[in-house]
N, C-alpha and C. Protein backbone atom coordinates (compact mmCIF):
# COMPACT_ATOMS: atom_id res chain seq x y z
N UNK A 1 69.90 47.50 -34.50
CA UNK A 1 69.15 46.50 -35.23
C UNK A 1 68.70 47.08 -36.57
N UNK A 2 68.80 46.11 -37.58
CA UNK A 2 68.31 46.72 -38.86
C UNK A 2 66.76 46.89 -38.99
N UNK A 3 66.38 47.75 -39.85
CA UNK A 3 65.01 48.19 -40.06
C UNK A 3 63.83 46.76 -40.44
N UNK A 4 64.28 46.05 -41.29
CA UNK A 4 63.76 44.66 -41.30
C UNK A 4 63.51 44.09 -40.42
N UNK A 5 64.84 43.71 -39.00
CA UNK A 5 64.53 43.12 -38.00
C UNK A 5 63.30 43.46 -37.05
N UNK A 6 63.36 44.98 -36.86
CA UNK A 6 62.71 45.36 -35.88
C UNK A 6 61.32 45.19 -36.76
N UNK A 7 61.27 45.73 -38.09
CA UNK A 7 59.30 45.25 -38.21
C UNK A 7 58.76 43.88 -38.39
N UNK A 8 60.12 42.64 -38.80
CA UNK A 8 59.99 41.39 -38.64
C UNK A 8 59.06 41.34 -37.11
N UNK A 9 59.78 41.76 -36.15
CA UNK A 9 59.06 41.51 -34.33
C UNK A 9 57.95 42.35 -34.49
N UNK A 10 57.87 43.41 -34.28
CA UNK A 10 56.78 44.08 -34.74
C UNK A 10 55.25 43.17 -35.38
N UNK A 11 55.61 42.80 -36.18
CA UNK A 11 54.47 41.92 -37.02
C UNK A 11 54.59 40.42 -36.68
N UNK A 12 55.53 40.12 -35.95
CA UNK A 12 55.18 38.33 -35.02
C UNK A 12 54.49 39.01 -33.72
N UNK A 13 54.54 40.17 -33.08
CA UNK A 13 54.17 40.25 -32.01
C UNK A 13 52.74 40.36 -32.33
N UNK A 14 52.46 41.69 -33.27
CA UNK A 14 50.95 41.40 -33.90
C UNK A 14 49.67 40.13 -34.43
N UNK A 15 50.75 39.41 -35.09
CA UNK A 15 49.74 37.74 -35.02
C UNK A 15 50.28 37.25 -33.92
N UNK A 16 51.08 37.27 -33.26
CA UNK A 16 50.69 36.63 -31.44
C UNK A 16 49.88 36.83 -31.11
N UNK A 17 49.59 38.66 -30.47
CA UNK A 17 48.17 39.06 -30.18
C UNK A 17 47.29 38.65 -30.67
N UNK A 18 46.69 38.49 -32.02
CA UNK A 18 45.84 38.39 -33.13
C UNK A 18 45.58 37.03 -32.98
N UNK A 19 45.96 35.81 -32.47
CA UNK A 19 45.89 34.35 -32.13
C UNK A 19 45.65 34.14 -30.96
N UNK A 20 46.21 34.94 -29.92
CA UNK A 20 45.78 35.03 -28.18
C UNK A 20 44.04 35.03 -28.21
N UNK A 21 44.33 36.76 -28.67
CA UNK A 21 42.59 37.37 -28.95
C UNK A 21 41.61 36.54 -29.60
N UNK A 22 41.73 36.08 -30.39
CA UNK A 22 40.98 35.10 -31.57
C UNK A 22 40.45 33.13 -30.86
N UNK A 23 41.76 32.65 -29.56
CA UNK A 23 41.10 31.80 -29.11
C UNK A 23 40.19 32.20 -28.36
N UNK A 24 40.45 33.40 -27.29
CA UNK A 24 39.57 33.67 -26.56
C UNK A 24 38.52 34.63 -26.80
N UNK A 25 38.27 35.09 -27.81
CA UNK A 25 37.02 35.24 -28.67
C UNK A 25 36.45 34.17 -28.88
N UNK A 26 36.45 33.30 -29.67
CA UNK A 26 36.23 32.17 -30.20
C UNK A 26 35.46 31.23 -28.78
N UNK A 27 36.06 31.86 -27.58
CA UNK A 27 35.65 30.55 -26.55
C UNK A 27 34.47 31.21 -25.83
N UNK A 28 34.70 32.86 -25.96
CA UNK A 28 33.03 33.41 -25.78
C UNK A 28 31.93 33.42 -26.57
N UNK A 29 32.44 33.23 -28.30
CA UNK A 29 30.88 32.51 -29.13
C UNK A 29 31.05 31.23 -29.10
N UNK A 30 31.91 30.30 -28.46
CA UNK A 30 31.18 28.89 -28.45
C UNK A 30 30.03 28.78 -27.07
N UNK A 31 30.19 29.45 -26.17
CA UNK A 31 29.91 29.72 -24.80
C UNK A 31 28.48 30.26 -25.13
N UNK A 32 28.58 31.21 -25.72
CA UNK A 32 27.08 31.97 -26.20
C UNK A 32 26.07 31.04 -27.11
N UNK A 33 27.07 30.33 -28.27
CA UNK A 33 26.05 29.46 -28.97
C UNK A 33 25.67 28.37 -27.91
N UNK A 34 26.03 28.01 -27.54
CA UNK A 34 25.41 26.86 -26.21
C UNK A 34 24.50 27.46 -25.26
N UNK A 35 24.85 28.53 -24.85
CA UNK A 35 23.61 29.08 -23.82
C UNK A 35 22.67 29.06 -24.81
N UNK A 36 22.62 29.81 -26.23
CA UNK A 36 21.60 30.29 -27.00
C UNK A 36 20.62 29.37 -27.25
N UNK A 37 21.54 27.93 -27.23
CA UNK A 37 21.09 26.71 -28.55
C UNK A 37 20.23 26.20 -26.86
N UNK A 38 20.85 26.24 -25.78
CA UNK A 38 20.28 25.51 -24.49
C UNK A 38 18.92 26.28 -23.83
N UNK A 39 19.07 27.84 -24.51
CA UNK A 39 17.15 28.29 -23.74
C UNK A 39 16.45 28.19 -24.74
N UNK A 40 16.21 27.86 -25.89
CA UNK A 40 15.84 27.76 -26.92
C UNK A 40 15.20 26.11 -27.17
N UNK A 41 15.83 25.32 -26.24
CA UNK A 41 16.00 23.60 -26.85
C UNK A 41 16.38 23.06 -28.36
N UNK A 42 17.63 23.94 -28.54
CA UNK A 42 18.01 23.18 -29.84
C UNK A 42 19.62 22.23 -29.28
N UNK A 43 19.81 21.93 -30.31
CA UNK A 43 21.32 21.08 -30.03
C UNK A 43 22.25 21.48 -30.73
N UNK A 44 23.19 22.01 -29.85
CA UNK A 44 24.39 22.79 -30.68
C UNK A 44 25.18 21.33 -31.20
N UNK A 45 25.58 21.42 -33.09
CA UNK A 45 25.94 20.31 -33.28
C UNK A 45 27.54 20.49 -33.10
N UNK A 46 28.52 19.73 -33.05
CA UNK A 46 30.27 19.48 -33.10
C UNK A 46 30.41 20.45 -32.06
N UNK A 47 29.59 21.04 -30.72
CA UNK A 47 30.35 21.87 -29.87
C UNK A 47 31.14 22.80 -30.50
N UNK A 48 31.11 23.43 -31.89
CA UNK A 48 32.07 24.14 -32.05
C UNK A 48 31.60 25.59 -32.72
N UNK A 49 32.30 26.41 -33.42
CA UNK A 49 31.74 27.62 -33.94
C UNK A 49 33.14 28.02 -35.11
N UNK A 50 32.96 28.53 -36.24
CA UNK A 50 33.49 28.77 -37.21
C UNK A 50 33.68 29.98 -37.74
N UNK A 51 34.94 30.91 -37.79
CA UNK A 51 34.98 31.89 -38.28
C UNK A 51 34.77 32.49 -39.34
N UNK A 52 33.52 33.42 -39.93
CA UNK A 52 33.02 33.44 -41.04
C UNK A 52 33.75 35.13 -41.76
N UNK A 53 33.75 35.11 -40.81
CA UNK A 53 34.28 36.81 -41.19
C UNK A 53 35.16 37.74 -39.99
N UNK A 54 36.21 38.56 -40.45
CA UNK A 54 37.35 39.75 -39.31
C UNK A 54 36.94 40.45 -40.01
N UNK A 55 36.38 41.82 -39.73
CA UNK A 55 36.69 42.99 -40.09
C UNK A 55 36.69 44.11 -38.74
N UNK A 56 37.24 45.30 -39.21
CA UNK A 56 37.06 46.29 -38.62
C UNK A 56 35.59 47.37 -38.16
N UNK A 57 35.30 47.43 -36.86
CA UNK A 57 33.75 48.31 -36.64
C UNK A 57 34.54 49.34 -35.27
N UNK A 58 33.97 50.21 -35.63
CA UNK A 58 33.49 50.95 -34.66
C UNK A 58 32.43 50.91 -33.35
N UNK A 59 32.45 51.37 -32.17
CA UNK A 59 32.09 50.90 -31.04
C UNK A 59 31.20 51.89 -30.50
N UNK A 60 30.29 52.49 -29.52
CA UNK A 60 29.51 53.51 -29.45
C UNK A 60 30.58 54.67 -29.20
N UNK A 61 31.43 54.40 -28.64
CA UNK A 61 32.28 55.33 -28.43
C UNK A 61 33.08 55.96 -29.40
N UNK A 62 33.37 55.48 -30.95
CA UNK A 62 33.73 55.58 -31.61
C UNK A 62 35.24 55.16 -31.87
N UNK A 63 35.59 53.80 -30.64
CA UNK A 63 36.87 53.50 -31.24
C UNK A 63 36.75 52.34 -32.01
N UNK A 64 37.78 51.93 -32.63
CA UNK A 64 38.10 51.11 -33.63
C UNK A 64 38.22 50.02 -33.21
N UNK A 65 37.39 48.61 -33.41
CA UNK A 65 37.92 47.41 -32.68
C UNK A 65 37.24 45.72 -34.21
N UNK A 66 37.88 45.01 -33.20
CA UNK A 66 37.73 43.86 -34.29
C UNK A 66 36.17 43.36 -34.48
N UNK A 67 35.45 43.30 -35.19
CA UNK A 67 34.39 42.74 -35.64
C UNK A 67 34.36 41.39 -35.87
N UNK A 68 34.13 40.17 -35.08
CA UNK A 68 34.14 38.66 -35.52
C UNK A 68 32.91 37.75 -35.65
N UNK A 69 32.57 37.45 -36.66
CA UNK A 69 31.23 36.77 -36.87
C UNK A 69 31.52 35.19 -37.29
N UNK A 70 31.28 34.60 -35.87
CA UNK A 70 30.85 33.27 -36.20
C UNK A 70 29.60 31.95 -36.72
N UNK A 71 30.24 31.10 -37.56
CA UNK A 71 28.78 30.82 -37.72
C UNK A 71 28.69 28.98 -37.31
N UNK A 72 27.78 28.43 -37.05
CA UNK A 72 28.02 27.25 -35.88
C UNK A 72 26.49 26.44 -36.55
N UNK A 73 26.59 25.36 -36.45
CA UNK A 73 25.65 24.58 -37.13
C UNK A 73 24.37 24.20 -35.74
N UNK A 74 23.21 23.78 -35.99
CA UNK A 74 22.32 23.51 -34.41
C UNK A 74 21.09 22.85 -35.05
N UNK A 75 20.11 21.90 -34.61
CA UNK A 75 19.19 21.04 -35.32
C UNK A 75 18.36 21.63 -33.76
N UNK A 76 16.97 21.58 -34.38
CA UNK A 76 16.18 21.24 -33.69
C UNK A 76 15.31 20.26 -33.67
N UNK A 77 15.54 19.21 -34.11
CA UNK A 77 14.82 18.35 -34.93
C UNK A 77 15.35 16.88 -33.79
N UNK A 78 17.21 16.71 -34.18
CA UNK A 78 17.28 16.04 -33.95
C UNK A 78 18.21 15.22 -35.25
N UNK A 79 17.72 15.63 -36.23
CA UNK A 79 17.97 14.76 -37.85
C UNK A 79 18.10 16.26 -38.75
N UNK A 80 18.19 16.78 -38.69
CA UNK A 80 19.08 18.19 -39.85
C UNK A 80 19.82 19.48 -39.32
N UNK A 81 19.77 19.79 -39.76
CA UNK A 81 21.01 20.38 -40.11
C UNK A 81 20.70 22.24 -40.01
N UNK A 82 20.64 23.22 -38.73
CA UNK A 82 20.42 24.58 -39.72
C UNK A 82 21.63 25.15 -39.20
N UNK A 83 21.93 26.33 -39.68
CA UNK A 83 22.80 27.17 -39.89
C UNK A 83 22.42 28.77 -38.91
N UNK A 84 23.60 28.55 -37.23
CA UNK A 84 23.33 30.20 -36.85
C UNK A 84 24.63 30.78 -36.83
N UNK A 85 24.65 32.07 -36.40
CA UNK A 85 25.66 32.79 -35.74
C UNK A 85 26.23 33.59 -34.49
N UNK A 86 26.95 34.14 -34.47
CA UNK A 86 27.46 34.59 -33.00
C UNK A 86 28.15 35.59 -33.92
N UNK A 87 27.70 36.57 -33.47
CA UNK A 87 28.89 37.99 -33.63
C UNK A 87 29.29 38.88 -32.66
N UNK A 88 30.46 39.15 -32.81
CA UNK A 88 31.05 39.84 -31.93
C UNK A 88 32.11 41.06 -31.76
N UNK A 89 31.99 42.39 -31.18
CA UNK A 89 32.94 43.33 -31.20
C UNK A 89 33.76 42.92 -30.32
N UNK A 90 34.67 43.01 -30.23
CA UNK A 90 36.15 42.65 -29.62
C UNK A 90 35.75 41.71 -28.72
N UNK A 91 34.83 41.75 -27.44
CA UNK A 91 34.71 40.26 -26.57
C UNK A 91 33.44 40.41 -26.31
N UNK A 92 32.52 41.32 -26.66
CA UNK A 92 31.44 41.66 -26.47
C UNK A 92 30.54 40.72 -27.89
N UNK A 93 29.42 40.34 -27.08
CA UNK A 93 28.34 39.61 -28.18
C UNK A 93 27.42 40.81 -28.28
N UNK A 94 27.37 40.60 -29.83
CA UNK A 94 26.28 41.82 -30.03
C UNK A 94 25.38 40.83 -30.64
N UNK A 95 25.26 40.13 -31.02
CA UNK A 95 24.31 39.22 -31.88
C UNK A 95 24.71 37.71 -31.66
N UNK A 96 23.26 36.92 -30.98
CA UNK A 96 23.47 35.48 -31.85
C UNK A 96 22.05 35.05 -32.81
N UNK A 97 22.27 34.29 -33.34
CA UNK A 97 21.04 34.13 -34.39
C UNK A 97 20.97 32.99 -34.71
N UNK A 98 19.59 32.02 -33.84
CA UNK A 98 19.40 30.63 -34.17
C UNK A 98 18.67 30.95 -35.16
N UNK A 99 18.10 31.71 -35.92
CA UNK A 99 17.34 31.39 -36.94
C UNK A 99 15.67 31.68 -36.40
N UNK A 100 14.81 31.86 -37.03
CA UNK A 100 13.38 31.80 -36.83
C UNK A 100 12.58 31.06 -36.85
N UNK A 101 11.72 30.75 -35.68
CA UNK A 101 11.16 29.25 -35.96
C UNK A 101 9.43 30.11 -35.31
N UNK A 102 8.57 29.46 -36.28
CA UNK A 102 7.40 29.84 -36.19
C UNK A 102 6.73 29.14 -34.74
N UNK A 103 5.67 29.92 -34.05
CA UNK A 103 5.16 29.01 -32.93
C UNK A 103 3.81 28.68 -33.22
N UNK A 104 3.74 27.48 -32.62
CA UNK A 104 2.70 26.51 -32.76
C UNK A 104 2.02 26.59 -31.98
N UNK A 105 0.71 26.30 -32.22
CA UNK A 105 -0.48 26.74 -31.19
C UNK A 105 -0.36 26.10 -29.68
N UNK A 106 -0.43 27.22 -29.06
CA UNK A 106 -0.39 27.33 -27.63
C UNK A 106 1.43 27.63 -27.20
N UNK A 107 1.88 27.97 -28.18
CA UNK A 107 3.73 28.70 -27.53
C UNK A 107 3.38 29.75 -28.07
N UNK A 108 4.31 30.40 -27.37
CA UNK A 108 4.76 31.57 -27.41
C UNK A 108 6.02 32.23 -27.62
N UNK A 109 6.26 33.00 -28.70
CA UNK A 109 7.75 33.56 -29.12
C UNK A 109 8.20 35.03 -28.24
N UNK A 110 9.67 34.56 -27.75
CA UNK A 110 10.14 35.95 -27.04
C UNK A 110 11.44 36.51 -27.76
């Protein structure tokens, strides 16, 4: 096989992986923004979550893995609109972030 062919497969096999990995990433921060948005009482809006950023991080162990930060819209209101995220090392959530909401007399923030 010529040298072309073989890195042609080479690099379809790579965005195969890279599209496998990426739905099912994607289906553990929609999963997380819903738990997040559901102990919280907000409303995750369009059920969905949006890829804001891929890059490369390091892991405690020091290997190399994908960094994916999603970001997903949620109201607590009812009538607007705020802006959180879900980030994630390879399938692991390291962060979600509804945002900060001040408490009102007699709640309590955890």
């Amino acid at each position: 096989m010529p040298t072309f062919e073989i890195i042609s497969i080479i690099v379809l096999g790579v965005l195969a992986w890279l599209w496998f990995d990426s739905t099912q990433t994607r289906a553990i921060a929609v999963r997380s923004a819903k738990a997040a948005c559901a102990a919280d009482g907000l409303q995750l809006l369009d059920d969905t979550v949006s890829i804001a950023s891929l890059t490369l991080a390091r892991n405690e162990g020091g290997q190399l893995l994908l960094r994916r930060t999603y970001t997903f819209d949620y109201s607590d209101t009812g009538d607007n609109r705020r802006r959180g995220s879900v980030v994630l090392l390879a399938q692991e959530v390291l962060l979600v972030n509804v945002g900060v909401r001040l408490a009102g007399p007699g709640q309590t923030l955890h």
